[in-house]
Protein backbone atom coordinates (compact mmCIF):
# COMPACT_ATOMS: atom_id res chain seq x y z
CA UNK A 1 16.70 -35.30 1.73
CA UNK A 2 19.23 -34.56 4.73
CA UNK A 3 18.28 -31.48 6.98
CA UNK A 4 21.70 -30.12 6.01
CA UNK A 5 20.64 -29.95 2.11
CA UNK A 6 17.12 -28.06 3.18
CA UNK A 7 19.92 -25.30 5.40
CA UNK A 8 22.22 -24.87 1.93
CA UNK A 9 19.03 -24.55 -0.34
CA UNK A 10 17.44 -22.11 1.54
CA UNK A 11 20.00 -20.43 3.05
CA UNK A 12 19.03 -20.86 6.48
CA UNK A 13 20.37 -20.37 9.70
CA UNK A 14 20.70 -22.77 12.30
CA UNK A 15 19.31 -21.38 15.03
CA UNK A 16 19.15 -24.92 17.11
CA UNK A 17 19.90 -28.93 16.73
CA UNK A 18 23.31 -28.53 14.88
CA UNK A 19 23.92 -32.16 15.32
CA UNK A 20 20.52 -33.02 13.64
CA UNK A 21 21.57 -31.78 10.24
CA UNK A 22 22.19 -35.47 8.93
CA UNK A 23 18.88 -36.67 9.57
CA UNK A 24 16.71 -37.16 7.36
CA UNK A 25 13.29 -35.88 6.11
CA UNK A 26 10.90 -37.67 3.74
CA UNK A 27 8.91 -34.74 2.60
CA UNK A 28 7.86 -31.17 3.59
CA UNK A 29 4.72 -29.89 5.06
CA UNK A 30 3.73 -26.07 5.14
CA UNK A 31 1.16 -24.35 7.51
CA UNK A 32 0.74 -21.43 10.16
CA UNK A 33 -2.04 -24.23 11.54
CA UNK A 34 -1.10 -26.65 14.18
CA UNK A 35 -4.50 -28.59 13.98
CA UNK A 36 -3.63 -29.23 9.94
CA UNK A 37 -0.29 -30.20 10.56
CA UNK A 38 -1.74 -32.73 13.35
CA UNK A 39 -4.41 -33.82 11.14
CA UNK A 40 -2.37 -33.95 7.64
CA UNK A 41 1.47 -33.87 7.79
CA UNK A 42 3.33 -37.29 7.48
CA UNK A 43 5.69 -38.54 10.16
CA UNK A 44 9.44 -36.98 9.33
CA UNK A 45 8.55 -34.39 7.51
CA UNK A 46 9.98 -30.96 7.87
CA UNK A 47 7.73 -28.56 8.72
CA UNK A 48 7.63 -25.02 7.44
CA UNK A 49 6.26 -22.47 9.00
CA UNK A 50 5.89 -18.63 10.23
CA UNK A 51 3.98 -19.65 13.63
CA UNK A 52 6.77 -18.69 16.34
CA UNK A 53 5.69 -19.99 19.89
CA UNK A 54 6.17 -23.33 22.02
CA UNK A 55 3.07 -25.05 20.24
CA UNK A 56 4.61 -25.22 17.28
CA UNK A 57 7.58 -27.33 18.77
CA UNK A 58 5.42 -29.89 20.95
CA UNK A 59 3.76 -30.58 17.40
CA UNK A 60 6.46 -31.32 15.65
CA UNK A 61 7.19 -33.85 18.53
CA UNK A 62 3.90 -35.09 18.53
CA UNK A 63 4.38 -35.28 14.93
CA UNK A 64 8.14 -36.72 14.75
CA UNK A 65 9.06 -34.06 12.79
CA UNK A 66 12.92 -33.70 13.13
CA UNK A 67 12.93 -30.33 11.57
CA UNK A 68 11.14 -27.05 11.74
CA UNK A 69 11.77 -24.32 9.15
CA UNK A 70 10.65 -20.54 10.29
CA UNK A 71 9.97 -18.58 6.86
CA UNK A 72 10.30 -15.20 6.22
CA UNK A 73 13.34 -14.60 8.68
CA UNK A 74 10.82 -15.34 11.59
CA UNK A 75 12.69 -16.62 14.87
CA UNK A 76 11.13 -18.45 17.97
CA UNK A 77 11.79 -17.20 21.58
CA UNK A 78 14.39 -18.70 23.65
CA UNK A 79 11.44 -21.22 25.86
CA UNK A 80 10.68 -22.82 22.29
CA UNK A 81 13.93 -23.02 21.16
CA UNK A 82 15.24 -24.61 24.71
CA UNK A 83 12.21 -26.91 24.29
CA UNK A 84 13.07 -28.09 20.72
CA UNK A 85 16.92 -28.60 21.62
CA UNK A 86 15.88 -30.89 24.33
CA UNK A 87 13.49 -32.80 21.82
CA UNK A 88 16.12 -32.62 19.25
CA UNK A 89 14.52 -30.92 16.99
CA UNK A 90 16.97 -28.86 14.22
CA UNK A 91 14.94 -24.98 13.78
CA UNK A 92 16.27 -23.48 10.49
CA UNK A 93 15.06 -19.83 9.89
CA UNK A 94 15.23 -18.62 6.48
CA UNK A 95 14.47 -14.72 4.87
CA UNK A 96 12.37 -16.55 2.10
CA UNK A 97 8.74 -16.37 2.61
CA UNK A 98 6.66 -20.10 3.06
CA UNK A 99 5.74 -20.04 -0.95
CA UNK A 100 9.75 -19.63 -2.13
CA UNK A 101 10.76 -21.94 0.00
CA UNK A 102 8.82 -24.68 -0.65
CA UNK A 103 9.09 -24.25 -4.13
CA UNK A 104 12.61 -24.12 -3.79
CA UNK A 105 12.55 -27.73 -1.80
CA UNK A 106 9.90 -29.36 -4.26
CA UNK A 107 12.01 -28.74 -7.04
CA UNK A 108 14.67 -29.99 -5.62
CA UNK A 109 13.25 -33.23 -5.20
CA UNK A 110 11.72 -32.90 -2.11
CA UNK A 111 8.02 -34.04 -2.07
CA UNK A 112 4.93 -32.11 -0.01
CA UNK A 113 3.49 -33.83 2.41
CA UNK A 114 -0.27 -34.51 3.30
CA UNK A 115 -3.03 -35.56 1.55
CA UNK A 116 -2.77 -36.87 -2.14
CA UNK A 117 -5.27 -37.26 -4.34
């Protein structure tokens, strides 16, 4: 799924990355926990989250996540949002809270990511 089809499903705004929305992301990966996205997310995945500080952009690099989704209208300051726009990273924000949203993305064909069993 293309970043810009995760910003019309959830109605999101772009708060930074505008030319990232064609990128894509192979499935989604929820958590206010830095150490579980490290240890569990899958490379390209977008990450949701409510977690607003600089961490949570360096792990989504770390992570080569192109895409980080702050839930429940949540916005990061302007240091993490100049830090993800010179990492290219697109930040959505949406007013739907974490479960919503990733319902909202799983139905539409977008997969979580992590562990499977």
């Amino acid at each position: 799924m293309i970043i810009r089809e995760i910003q019309s499903l959830l109605k999101a705004r772009i708060l930074e990355g505008e030319a990232q929305l064609d990128h894509a992301v192979s499935e989604a990966f929820a958590s206010d926990m830095m150490s579980d996205v490290l240890a569990y997310a899958s490379p390209h995945s977008a990450l949701l989250t409510g977690l607003c500080n600089p961490q949570v952009i360096r792990t989504a690099e770390m992570m080569d996540m192109p895409c980080i989704i702050f839930v429940q209208g949540k916005s990061p300051g302007l240091e993490a949002l100049a830090l993800a726009g010179e990492r290219d990273i697109c930040i959505l924000q949406t007013s739907l809270d974490m479960f919503c949203a990733c319902g909202i993305l799983y139905t539409h064909g977008l997969p979580g990511g992590g562990a499977h069993e």
